[in-house]
N, C-alpha and C. Protein backbone atom coordinates (compact mmCIF):
# COMPACT_ATOMS: atom_id res chain seq x y z
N UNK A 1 -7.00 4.88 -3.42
CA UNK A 1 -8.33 5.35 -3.10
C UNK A 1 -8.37 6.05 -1.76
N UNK A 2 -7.51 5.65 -1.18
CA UNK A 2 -7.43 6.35 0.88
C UNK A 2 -5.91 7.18 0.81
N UNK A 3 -6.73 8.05 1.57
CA UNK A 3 -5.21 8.58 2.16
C UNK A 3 -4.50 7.95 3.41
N UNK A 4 -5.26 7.88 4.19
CA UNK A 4 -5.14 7.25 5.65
C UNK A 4 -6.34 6.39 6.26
N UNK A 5 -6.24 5.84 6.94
CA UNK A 5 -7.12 5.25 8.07
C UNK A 5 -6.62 4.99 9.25
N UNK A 6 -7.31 5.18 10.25
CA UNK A 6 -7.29 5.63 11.56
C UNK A 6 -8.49 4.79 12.11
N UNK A 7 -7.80 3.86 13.34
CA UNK A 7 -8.51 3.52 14.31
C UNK A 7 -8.27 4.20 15.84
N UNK A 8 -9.10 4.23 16.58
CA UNK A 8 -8.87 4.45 17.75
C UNK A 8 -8.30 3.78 18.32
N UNK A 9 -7.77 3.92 19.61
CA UNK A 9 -7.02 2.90 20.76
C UNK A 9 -7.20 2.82 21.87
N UNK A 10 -8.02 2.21 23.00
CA UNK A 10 -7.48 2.32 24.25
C UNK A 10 -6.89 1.98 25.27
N UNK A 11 -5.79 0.87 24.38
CA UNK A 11 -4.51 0.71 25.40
C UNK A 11 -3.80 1.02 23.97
N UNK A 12 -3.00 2.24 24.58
CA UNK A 12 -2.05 2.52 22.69
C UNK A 12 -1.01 1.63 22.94
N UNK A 13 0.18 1.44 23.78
CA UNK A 13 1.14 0.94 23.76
C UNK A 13 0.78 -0.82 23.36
N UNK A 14 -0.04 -1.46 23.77
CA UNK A 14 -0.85 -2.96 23.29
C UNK A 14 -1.18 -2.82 22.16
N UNK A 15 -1.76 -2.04 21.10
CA UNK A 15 -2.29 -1.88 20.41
C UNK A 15 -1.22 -1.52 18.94
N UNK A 16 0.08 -0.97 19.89
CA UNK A 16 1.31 -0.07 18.72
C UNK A 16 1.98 -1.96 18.86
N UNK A 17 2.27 -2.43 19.79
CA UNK A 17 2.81 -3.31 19.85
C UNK A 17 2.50 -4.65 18.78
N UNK A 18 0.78 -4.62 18.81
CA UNK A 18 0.34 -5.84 18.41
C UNK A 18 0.45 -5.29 16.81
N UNK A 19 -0.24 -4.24 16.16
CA UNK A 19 0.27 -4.07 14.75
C UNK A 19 1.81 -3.49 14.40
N UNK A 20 2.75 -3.39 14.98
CA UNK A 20 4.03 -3.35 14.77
C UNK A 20 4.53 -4.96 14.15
N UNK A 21 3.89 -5.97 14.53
CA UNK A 21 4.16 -7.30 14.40
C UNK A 21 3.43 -7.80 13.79
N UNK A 22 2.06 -7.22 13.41
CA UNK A 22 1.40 -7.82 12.25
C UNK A 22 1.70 -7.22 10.82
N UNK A 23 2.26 -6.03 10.76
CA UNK A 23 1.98 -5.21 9.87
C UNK A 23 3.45 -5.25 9.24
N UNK A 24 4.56 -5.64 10.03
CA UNK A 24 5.63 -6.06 9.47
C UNK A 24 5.79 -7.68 8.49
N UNK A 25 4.60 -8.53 8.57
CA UNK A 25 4.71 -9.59 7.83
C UNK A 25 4.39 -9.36 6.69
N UNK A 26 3.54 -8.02 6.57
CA UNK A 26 2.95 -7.43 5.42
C UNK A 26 4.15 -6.26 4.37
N UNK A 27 5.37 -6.09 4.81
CA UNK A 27 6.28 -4.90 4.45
C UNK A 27 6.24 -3.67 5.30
N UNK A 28 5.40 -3.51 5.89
CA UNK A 28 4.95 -1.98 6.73
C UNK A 28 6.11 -1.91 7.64
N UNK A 29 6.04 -0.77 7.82
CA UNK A 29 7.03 0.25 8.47
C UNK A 29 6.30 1.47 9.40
N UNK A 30 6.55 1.28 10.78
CA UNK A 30 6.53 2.33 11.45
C UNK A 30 7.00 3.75 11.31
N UNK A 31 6.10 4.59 11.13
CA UNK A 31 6.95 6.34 10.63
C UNK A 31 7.12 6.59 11.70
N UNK A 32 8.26 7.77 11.68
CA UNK A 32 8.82 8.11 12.66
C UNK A 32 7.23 8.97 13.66
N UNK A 33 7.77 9.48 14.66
CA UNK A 33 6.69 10.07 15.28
C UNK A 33 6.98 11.20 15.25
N UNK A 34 5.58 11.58 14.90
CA UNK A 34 5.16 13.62 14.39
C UNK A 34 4.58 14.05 15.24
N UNK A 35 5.00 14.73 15.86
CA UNK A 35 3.52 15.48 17.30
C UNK A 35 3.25 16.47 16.31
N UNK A 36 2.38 16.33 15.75
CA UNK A 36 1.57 17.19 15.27
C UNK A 36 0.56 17.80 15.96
N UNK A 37 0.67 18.20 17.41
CA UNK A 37 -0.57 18.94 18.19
C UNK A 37 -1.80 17.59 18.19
N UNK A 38 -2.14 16.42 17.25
CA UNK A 38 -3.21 16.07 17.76
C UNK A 38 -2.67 14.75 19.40
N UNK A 39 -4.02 13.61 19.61
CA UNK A 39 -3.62 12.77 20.14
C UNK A 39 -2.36 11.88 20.03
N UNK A 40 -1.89 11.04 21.16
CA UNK A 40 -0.97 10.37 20.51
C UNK A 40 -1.24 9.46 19.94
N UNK A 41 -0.41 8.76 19.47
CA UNK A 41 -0.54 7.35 18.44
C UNK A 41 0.64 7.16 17.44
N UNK A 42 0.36 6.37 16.93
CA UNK A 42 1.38 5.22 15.93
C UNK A 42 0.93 5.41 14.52
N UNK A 43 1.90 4.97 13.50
CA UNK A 43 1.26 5.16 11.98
C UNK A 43 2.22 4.23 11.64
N UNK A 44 2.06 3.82 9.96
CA UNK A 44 2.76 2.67 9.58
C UNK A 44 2.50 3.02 8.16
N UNK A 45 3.75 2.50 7.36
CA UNK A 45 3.45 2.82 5.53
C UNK A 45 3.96 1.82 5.30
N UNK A 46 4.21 2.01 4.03
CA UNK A 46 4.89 1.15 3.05
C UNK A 46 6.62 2.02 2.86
N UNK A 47 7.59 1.61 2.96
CA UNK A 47 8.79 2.17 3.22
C UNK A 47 9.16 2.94 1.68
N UNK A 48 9.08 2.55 0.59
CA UNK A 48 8.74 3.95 -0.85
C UNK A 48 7.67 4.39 -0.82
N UNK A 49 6.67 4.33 -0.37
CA UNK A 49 6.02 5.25 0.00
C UNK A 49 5.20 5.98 0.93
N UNK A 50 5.05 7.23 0.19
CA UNK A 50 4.14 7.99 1.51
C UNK A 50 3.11 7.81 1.77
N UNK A 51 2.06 7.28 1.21
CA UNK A 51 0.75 6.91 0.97
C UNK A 51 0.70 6.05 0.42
N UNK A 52 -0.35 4.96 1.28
CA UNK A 52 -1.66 5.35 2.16
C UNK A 52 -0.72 5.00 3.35
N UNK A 53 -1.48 5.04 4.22
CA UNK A 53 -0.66 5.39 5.79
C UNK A 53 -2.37 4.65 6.72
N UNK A 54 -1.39 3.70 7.75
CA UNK A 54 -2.52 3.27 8.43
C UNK A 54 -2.40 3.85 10.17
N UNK A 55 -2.99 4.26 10.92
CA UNK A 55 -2.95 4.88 12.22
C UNK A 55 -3.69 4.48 13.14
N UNK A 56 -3.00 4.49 14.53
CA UNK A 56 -3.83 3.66 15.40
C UNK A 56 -3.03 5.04 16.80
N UNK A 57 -4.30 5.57 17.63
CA UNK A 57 -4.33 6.58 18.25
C UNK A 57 -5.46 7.01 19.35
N UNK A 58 -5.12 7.32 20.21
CA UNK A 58 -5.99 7.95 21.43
C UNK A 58 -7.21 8.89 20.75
N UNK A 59 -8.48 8.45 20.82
CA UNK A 59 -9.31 9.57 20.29
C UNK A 59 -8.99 10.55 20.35
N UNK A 60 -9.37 11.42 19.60
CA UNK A 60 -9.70 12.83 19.49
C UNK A 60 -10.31 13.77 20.51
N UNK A 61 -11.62 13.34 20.34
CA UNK A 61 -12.34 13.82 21.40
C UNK A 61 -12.51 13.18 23.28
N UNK A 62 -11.19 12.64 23.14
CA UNK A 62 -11.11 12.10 24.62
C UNK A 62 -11.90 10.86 25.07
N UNK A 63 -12.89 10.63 24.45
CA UNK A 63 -13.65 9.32 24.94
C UNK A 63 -13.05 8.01 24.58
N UNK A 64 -13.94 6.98 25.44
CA UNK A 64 -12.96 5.75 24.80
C UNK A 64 -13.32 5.35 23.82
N UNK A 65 -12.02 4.98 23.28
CA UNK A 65 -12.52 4.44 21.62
C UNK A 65 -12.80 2.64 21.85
N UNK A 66 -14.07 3.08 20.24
CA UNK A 66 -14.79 1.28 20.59
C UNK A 66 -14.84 1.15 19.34
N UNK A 67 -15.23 -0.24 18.64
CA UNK A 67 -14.85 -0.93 17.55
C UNK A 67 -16.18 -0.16 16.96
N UNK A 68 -16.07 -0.52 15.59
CA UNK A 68 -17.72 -0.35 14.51
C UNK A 68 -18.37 -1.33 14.38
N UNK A 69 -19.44 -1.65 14.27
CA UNK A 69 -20.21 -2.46 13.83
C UNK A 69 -20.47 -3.06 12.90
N UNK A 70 -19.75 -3.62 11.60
CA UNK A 70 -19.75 -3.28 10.06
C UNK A 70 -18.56 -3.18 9.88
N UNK A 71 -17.56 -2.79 10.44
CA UNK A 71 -16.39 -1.70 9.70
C UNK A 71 -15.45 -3.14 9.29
N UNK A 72 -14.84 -2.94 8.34
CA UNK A 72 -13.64 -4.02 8.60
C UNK A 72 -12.26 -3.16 7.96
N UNK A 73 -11.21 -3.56 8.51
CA UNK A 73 -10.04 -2.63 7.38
C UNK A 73 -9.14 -4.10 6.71
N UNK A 74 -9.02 -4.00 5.51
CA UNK A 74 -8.35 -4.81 4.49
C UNK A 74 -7.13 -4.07 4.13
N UNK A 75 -6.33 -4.95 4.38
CA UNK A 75 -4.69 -5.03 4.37
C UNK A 75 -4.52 -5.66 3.01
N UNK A 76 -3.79 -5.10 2.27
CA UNK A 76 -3.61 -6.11 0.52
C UNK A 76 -1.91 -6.79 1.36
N UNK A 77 -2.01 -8.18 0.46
CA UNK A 77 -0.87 -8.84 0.49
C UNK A 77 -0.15 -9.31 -0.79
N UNK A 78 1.07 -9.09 -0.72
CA UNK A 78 2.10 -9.25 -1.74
C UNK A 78 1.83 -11.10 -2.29
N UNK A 79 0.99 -11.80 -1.45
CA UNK A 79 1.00 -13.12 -1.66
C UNK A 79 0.48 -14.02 -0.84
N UNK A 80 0.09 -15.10 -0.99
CA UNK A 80 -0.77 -15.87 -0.04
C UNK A 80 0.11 -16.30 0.91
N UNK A 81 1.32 -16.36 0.84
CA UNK A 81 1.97 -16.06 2.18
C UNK A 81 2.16 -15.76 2.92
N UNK A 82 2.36 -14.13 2.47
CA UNK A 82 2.10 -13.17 3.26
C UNK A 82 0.64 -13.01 4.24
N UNK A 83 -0.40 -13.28 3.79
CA UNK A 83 -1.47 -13.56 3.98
C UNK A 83 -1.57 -14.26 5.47
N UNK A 84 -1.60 -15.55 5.03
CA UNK A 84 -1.20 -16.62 6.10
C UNK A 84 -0.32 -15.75 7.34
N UNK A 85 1.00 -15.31 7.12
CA UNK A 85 1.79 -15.00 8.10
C UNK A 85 1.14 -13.91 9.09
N UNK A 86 0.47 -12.88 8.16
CA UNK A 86 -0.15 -11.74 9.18
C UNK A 86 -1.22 -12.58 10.18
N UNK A 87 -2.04 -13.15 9.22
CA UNK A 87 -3.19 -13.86 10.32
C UNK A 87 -2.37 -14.67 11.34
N UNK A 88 -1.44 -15.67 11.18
CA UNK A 88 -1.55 -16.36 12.59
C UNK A 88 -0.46 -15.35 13.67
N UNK A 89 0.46 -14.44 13.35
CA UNK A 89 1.04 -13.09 13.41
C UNK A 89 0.14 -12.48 14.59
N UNK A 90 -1.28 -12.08 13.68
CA UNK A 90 -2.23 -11.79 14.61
C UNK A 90 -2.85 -12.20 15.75
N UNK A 91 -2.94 -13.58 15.12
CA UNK A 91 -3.59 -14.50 16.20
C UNK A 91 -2.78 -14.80 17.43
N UNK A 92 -1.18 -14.82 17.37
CA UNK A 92 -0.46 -15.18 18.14
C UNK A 92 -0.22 -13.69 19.32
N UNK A 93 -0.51 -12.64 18.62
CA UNK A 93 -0.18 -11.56 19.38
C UNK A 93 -2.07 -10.83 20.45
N UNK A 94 -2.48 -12.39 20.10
CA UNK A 94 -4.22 -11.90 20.77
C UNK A 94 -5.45 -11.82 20.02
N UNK A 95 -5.06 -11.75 18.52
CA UNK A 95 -6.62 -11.22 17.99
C UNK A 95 -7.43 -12.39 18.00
N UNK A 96 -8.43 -12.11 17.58
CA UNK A 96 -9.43 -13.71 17.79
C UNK A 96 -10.07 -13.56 16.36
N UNK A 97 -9.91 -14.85 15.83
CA UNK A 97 -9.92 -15.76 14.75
C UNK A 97 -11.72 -15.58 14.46
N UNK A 98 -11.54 -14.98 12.88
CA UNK A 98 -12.97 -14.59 11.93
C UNK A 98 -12.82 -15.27 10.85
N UNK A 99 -11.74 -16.04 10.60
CA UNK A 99 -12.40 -16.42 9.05
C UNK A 99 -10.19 -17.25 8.80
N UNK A 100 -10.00 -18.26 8.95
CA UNK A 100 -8.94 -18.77 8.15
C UNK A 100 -8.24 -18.30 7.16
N UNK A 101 -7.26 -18.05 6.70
CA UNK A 101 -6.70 -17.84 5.18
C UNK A 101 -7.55 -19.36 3.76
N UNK A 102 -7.65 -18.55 3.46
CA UNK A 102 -8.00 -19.06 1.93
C UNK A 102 -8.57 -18.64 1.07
N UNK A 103 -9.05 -19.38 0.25
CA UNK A 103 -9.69 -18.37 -1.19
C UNK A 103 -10.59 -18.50 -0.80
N UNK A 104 -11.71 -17.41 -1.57
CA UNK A 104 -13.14 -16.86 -1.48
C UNK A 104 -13.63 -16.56 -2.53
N UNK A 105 -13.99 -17.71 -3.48
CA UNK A 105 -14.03 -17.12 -4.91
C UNK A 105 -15.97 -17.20 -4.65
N UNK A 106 -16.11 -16.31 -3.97
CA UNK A 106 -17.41 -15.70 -4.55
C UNK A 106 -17.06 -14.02 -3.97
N UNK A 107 -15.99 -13.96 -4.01
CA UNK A 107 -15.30 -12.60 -4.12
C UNK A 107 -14.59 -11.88 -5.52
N UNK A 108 -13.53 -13.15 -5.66
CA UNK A 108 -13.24 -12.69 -7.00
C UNK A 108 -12.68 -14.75 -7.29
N UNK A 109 -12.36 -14.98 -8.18
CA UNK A 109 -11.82 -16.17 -8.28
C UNK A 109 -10.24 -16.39 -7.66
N UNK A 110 -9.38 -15.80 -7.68
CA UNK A 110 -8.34 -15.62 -7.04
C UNK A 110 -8.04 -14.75 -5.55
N UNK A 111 -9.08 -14.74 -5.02
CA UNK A 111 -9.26 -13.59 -3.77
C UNK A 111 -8.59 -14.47 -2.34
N UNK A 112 -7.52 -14.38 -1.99
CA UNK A 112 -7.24 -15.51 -1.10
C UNK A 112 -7.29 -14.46 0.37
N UNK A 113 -8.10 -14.70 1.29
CA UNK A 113 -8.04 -13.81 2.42
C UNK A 113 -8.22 -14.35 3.48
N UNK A 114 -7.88 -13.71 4.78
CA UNK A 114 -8.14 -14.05 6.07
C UNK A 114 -8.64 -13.24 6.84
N UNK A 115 -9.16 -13.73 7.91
CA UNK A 115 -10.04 -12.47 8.95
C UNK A 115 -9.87 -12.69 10.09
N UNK A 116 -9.65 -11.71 11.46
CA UNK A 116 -9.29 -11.80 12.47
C UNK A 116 -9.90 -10.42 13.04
N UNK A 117 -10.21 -10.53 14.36
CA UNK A 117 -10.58 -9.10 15.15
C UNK A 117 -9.56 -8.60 15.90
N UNK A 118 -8.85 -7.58 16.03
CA UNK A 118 -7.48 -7.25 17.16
C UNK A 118 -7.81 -7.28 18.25
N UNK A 119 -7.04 -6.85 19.03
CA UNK A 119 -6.98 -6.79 20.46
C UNK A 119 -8.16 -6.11 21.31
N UNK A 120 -8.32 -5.37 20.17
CA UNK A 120 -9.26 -4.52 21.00
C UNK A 120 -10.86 -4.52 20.18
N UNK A 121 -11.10 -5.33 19.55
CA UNK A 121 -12.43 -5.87 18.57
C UNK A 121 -12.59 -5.23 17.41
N UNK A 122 -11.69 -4.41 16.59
CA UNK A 122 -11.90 -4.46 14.97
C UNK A 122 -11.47 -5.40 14.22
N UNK A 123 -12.61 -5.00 13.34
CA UNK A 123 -12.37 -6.46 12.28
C UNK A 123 -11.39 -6.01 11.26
N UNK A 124 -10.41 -7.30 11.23
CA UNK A 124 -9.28 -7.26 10.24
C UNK A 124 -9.19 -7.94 9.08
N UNK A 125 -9.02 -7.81 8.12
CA UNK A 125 -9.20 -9.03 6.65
C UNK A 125 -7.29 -8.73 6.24
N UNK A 126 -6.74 -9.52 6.31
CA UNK A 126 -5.31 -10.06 5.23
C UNK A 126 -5.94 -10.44 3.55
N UNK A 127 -5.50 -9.89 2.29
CA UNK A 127 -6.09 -10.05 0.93
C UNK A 127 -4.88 -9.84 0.15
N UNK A 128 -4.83 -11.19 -0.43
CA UNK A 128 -4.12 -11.21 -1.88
C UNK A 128 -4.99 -11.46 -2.99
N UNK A 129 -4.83 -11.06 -4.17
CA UNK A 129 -5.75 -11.08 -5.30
C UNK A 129 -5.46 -9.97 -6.35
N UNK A 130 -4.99 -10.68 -7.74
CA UNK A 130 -4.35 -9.91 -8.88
C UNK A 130 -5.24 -8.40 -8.88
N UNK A 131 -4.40 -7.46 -8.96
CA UNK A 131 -4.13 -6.50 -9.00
C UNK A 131 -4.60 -5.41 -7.55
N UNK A 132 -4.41 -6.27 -6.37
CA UNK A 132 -4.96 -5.76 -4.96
C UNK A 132 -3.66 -4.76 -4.96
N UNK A 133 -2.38 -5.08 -4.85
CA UNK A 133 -1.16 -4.52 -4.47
C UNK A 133 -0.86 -3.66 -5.80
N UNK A 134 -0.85 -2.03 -5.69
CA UNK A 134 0.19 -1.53 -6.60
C UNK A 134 1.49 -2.00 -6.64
N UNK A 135 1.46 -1.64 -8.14
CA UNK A 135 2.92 -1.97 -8.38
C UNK A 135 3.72 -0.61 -7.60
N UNK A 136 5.21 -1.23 -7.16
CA UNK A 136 5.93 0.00 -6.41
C UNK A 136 6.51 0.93 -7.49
């Protein structure tokens, strides 16, 4: 459904650091770095593939970047393991604790998720739940 998503950053190197280590409990992989003329920043995939792609980067328009109000970004997990590992992953590298790993069956009956805010106050959800993860 996404091609990418993109948060802002304004400490990038804290920010490349703290999802380099969350995002690896999940399979993700750091892409190499593209100066593509815009800001700098970090990106991360899935290692077969090219898409979707998640990014974390110096605004655009130069101002400092600040969290949304509403926004949350959901990470799918290969398993309630995986799950578990990103959240305390997270928690250990600073984010502050929104919601435990477990199921949420007034989501779906098998929806097992966790929630955490990063370093810098977006909201994060970890989600396993049959058919969240394409098949590779």
């Amino acid at each position: 459904m996404f091609s990418h998503i993109q948060l802002g950053a304004r400490d990038l190197p804290a920010m490349i650091r703290f999802y380099d280590a969350v995002l690896a409990t999940l399979g993700l992989v750091r892409m190499p770095d593209n100066h593509d003329g815009g800001p700098q920043g970090a990106g991360w995939q899935r290692p077969d593939r090219e898409w979707p792609q998640f990014y974390v980067q110096l605004p655009f328009n130069g101002l400092p970047a600040t969290w949304g109000n509403g926004v949350q970004i959901s990470f799918a997990a290969a398993s309630q393991d995986q799950v578990q590992a990103a959240w305390r992953t997270a928690l250990a590298m600073g984010a502050q604790d929104e919601g435990a790993p477990g199921l949420r069956p007034q989501y779906a009956s098998d929806y097992y998720g966790a929630y955490c805010r990063d370093i810098e106050g977006n909201k994060l959800c970890f989600v396993h739940a049959a058919g969240v993860m394409s098949p590779t």
